[in-house]
C-alpha atoms as a PDB file:
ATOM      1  CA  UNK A   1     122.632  70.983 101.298  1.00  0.00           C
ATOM      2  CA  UNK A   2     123.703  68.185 103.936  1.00  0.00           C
ATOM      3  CA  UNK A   3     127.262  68.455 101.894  1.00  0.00           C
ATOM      4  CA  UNK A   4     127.314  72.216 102.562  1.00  0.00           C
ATOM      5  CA  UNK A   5     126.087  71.670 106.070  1.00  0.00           C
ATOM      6  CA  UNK A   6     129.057  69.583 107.528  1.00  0.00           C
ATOM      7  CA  UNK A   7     131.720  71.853 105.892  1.00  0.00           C
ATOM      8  CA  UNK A   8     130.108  74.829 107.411  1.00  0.00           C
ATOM      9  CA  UNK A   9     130.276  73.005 110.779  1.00  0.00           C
ATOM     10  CA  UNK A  10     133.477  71.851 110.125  1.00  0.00           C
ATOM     11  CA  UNK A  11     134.931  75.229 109.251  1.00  0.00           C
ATOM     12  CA  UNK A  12     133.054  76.364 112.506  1.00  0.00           C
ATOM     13  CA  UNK A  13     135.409  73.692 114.556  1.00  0.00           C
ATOM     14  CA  UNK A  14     138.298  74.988 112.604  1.00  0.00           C
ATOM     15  CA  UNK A  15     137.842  78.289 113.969  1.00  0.00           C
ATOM     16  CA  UNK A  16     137.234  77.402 117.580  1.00  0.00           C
ATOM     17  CA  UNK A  17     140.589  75.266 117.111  1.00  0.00           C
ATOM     18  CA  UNK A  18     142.682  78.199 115.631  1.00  0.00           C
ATOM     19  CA  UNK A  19     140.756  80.566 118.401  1.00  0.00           C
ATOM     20  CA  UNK A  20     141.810  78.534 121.280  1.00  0.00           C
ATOM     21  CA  UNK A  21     145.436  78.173 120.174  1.00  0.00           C
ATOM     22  CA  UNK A  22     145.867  82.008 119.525  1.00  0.00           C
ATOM     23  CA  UNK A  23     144.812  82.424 123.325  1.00  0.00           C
ATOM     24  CA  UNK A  24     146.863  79.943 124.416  1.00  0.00           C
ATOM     25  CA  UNK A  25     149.808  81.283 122.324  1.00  0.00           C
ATOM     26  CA  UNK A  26     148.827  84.655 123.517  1.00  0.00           C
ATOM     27  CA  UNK A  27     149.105  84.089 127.249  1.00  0.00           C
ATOM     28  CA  UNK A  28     152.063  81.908 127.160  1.00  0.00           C
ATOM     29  CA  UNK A  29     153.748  84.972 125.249  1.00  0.00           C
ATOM     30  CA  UNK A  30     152.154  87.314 128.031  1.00  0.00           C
ATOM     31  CA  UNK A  31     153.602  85.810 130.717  1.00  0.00           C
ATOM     32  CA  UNK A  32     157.041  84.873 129.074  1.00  0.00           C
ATOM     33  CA  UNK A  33     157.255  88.351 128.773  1.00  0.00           C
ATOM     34  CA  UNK A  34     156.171  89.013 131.887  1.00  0.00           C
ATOM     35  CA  UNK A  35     158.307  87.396 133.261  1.00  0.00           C
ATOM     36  CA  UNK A  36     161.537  88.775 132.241  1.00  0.00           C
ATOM     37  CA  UNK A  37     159.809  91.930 133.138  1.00  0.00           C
ATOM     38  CA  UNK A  38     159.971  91.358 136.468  1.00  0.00           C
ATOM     39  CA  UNK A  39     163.658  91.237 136.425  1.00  0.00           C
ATOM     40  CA  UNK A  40     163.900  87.372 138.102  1.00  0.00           C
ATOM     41  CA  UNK A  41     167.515  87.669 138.282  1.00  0.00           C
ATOM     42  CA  UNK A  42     168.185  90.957 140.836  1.00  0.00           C
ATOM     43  CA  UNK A  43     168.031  93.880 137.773  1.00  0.00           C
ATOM     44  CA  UNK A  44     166.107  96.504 137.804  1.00  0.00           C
ATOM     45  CA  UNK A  45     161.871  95.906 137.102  1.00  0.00           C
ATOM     46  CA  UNK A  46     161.085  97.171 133.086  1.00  0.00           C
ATOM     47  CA  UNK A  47     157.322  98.709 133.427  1.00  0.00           C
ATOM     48  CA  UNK A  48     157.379  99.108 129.580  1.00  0.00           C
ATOM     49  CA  UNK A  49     157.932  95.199 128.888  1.00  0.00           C
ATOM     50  CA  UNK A  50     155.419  94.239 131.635  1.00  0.00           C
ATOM     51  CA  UNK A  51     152.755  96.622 130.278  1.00  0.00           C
ATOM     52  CA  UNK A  52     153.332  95.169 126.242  1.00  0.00           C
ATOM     53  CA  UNK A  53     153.032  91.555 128.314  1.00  0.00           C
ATOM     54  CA  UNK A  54     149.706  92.285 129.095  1.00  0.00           C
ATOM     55  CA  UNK A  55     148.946  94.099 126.337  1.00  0.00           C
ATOM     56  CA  UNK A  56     149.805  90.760 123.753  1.00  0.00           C
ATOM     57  CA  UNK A  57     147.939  88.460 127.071  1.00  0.00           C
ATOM     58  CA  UNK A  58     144.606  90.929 126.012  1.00  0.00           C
ATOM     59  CA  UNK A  59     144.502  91.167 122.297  1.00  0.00           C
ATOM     60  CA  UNK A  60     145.020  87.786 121.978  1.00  0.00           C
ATOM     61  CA  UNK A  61     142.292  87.270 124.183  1.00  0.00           C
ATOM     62  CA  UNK A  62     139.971  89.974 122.758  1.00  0.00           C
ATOM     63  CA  UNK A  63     140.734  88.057 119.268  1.00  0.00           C
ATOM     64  CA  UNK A  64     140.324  84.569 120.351  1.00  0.00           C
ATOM     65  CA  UNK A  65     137.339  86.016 121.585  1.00  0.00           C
ATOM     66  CA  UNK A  66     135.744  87.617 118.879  1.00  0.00           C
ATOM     67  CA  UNK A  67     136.686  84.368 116.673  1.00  0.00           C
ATOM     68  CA  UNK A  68     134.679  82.285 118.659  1.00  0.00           C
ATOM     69  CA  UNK A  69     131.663  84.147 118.454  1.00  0.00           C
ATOM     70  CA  UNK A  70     132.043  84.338 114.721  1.00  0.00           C
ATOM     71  CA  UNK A  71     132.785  80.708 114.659  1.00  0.00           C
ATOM     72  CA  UNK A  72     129.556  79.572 116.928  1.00  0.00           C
ATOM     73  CA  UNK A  73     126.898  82.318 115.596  1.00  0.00           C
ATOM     74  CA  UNK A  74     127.954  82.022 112.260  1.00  0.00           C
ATOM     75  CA  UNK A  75     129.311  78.272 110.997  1.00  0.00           C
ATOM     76  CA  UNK A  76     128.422  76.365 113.877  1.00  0.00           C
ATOM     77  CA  UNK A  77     124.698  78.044 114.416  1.00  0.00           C
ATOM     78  CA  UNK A  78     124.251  78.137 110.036  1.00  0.00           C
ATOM     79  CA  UNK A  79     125.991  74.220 109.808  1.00  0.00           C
ATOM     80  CA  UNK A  80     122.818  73.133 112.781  1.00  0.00           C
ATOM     81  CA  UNK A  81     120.342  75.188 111.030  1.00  0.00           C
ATOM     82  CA  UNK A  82     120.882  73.612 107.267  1.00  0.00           C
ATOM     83  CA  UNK A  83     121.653  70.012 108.579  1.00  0.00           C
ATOM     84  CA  UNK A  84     117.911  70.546 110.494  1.00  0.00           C
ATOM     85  CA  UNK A  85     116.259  70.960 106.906  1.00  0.00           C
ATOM     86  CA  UNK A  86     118.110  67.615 106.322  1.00  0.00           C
ATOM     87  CA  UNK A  87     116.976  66.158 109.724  1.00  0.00           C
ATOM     88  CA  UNK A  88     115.036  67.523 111.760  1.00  0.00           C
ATOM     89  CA  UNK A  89     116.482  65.780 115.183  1.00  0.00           C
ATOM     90  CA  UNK A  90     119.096  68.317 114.513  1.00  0.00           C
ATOM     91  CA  UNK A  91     116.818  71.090 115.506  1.00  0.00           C
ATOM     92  CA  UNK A  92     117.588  71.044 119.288  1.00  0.00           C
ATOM     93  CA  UNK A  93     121.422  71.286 118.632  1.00  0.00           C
ATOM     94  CA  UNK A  94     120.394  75.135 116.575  1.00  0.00           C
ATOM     95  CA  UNK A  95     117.899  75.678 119.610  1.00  0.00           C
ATOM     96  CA  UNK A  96     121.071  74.841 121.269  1.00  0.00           C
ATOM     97  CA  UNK A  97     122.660  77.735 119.896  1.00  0.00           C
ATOM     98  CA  UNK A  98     119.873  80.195 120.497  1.00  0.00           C
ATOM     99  CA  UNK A  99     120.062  79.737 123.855  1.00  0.00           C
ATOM    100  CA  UNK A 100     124.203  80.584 123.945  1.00  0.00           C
ATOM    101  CA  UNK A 101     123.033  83.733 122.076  1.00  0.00           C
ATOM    102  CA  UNK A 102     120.806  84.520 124.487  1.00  0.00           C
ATOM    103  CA  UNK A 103     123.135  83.372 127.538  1.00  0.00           C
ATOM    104  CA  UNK A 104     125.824  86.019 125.884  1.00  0.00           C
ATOM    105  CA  UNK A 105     123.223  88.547 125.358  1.00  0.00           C
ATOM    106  CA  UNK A 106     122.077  88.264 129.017  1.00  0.00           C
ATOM    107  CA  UNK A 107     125.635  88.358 130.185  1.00  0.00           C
ATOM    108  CA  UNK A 108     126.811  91.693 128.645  1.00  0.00           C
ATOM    109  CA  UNK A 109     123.181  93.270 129.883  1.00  0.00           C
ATOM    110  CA  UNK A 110     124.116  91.860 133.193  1.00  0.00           C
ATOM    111  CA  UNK A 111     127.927  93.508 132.829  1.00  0.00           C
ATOM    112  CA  UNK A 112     126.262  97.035 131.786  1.00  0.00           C
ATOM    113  CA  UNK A 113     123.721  96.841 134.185  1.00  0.00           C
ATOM    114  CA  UNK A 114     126.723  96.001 136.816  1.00  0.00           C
ATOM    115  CA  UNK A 115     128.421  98.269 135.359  1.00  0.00           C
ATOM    116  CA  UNK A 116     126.069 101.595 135.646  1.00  0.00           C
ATOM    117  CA  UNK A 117     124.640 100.485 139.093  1.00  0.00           C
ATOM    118  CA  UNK A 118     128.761 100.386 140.507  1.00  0.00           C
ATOM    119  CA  UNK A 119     129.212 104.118 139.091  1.00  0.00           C
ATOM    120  CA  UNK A 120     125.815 105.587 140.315  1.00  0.00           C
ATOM    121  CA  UNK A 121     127.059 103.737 143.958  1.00  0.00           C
ATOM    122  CA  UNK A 122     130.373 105.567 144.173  1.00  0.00           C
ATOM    123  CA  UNK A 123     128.762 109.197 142.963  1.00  0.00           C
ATOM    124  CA  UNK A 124     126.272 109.247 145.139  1.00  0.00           C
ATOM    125  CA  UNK A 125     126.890 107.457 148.731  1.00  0.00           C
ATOM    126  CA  UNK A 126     129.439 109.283 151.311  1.00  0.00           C
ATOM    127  CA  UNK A 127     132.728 108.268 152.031  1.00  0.00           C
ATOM    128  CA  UNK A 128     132.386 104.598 153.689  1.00  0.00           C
ATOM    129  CA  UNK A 129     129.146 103.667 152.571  1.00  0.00           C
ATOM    130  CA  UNK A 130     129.861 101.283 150.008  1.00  0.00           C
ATOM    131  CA  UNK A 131     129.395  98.789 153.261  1.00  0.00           C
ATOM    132  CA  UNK A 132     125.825  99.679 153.955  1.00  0.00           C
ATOM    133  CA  UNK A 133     124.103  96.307 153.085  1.00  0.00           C
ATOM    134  CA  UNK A 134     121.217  98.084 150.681  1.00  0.00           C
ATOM    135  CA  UNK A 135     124.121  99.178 148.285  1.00  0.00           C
ATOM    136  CA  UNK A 136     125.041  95.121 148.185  1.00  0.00           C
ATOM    137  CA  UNK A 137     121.443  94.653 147.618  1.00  0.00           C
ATOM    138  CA  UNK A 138     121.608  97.081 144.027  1.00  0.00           C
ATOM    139  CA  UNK A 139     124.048  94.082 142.766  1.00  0.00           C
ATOM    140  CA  UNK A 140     121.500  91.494 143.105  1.00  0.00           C
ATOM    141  CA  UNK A 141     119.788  92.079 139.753  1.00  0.00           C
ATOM    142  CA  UNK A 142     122.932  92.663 137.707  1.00  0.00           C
ATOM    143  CA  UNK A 143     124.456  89.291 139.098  1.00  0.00           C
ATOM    144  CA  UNK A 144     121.177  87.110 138.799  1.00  0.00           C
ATOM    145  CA  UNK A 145     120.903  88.424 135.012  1.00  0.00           C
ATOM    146  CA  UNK A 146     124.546  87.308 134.774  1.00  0.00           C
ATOM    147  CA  UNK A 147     123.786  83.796 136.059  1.00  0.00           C
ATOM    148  CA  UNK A 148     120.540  83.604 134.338  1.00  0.00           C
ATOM    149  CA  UNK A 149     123.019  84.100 131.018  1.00  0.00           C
ATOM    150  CA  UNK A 150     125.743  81.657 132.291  1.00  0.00           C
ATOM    151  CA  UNK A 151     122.829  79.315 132.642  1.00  0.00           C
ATOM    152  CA  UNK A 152     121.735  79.774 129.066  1.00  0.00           C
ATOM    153  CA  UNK A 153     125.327  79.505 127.774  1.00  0.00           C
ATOM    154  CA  UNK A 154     125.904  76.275 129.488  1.00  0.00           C
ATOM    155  CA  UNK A 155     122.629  74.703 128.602  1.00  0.00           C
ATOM    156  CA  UNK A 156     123.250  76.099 125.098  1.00  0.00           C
ATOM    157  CA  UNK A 157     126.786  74.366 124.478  1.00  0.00           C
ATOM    158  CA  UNK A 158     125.694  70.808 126.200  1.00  0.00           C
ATOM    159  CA  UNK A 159     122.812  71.028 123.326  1.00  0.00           C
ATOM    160  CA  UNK A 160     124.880  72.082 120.700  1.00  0.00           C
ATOM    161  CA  UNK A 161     128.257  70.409 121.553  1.00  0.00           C
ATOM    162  CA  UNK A 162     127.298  67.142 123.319  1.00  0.00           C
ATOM    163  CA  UNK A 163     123.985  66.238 121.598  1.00  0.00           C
ATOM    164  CA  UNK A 164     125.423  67.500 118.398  1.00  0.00           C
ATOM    165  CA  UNK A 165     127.987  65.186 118.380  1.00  0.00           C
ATOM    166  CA  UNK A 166     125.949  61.953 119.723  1.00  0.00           C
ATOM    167  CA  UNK A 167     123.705  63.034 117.020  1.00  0.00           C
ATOM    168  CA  UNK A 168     126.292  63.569 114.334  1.00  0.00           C
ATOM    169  CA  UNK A 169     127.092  60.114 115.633  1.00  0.00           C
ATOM    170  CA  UNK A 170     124.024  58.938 115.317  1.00  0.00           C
ATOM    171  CA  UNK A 171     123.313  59.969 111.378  1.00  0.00           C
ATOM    172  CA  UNK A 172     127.101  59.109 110.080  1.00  0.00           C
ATOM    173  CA  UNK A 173     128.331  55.995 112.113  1.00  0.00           C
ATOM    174  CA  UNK A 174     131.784  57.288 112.801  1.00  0.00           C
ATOM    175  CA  UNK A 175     132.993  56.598 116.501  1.00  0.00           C
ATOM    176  CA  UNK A 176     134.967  60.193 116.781  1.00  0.00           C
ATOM    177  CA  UNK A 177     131.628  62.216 116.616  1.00  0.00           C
ATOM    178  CA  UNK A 178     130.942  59.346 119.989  1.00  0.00           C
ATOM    179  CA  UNK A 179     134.714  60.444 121.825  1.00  0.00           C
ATOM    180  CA  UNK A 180     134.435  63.788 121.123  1.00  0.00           C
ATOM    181  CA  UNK A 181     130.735  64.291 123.060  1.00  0.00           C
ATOM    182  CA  UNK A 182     131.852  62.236 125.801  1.00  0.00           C
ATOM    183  CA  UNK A 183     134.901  64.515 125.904  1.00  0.00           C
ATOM    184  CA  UNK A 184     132.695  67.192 125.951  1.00  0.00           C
ATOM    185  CA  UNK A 185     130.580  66.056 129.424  1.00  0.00           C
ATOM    186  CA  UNK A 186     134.157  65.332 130.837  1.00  0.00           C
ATOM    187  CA  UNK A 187     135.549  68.520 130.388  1.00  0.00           C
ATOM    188  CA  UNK A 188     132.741  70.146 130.813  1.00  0.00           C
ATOM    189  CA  UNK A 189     132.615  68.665 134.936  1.00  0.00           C
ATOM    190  CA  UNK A 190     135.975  69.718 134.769  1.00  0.00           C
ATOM    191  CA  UNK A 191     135.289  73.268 134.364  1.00  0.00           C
ATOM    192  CA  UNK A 192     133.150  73.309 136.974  1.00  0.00           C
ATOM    193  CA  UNK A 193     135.895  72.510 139.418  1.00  0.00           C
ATOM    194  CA  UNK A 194     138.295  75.048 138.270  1.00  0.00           C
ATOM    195  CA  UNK A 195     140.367  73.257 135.595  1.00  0.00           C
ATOM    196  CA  UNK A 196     141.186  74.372 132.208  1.00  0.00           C
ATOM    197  CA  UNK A 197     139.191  73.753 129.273  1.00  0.00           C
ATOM    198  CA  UNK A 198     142.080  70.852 127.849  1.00  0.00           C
ATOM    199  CA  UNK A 199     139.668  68.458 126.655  1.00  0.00           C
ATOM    200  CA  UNK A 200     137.109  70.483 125.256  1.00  0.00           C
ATOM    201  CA  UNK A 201     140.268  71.364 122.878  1.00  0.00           C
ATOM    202  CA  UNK A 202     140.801  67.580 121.968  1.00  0.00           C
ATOM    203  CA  UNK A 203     136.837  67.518 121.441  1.00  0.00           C
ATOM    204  CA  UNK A 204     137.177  69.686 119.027  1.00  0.00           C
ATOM    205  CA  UNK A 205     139.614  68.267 116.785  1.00  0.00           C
ATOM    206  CA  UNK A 206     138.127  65.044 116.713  1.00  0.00           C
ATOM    207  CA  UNK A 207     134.820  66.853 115.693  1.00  0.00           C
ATOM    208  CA  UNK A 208     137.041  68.404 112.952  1.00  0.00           C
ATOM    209  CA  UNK A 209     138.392  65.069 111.600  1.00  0.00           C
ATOM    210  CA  UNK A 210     135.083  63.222 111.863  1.00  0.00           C
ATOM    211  CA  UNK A 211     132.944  66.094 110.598  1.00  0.00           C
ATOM    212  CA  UNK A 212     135.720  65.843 106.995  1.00  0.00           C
ATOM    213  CA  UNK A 213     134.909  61.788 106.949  1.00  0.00           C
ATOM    214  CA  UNK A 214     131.107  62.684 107.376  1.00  0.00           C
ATOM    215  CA  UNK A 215     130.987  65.336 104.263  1.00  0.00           C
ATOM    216  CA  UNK A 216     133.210  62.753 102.198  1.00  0.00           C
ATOM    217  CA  UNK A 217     130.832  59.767 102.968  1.00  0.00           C
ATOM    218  CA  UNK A 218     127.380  62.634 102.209  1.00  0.00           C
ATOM    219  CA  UNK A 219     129.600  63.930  98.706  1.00  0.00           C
ATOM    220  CA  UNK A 220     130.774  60.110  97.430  1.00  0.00           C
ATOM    221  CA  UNK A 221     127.198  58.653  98.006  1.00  0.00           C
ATOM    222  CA  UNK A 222     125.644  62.322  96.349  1.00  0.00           C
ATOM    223  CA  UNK A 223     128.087  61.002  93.318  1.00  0.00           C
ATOM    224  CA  UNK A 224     127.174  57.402  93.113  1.00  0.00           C
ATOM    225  CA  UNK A 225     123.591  57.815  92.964  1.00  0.00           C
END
């Protein structure tokens, strides 16, 4: 089970990876296209490139999206909860994961709820009234649901990502589990201030390579007893 455990994690890592360079690859593409949409050099604008810019910067969004959901809810959530039956300190780092379900849960409520109050706003108040401060007052729940989720997320993915790692350190010796959760607290102040998630990336791949030493070491001492 601990065998089947690491790969699943690892596989989970593989997908963030692959997810985060399809977005990246995405928006570069987007605004490359963009670009030369815009007509830089005096011609005339082209709406239709500019619109299939945007277009290729949104699916490959919507897709590096939807991959890592797949790849935390699935692998990464499945990988914490079978390494837990192995040890149990590994509980908090699936409790981790919980709580990013429940931070994304929270969020889309939040969206809807944002969402539905915005449209009943504009059909029924009269031309100007979207001022008035009791319609700013209908966004407070929406927004504080929102938060409440970002709150969970974050609190989710310093469980899962950084104290999985220190604990993956912990259990398997192997100094990359160690460099990739430190990345993780780096990059994760980082975000806070605006700047792109670059290390987080770099985490990631160290967790792959470390995670593929980890099931080696678990499958060659399996075979040797």
């Amino acid at each position: 089970m601990e065998f089947e455990a690491l790969l699943k994690l690892r596989k989970g890592i593989l997908y963030l990876i692959v997810a985060a360079i399809m977005v990246f690859a995405g928006f570069l593409a987007g605004l490359t296209s963009l670009f030369f949409a815009i007509a830089p050099f005096g011609e005339a604008p082209k709406p239709p490139l500019a619109l299939s810019s945007v277009a290729v910067a949104v699916v490959a969004l919507l897709v590096g999206l939807v991959l890592s959901l797949y790849a935390v809810f699935s692998k990464i959530r499945g990988g914490f909860r079978e390494l837990s039956q192995v040890d149990r300190s590994f509980g908090i780092c699936y409790t981790g994961t919980t709580l990013m379900l429940v931070g994304l849960i929270l969020g889309i409520v939040g969206a809807l709820l944002f969402i539905a109050f915005l449209a009943t706003a504009l059909s029924t108040l009269p031309l100007g009234g979207l001022h008035h401060g009791g319609v700013f007052a209908m966004f407070i729940l929406p927004l504080a649901v929102i938060v409440l989720g970002l709150i969970f997320a974050v609190l989710g993915s310093i469980l899962a990502y950084v104290v999985g790692a220190f604990k993956l350190n912990d259990r398997y010796k192997d100094s990359l589990f160690l460099a990739a959760g430190i990345l993780y607290i780096i990059d994760l102040v980082l975000t806070f201030v605006g700047l792109p998630a670059v290390l987080q990336f770099v985490g990631h791949i160290l967790m792959y390579v470390a995670l593929g030493r980890a099931a080696e070491g678990v499958k060659t001492q399996a075979t040797n007893v």
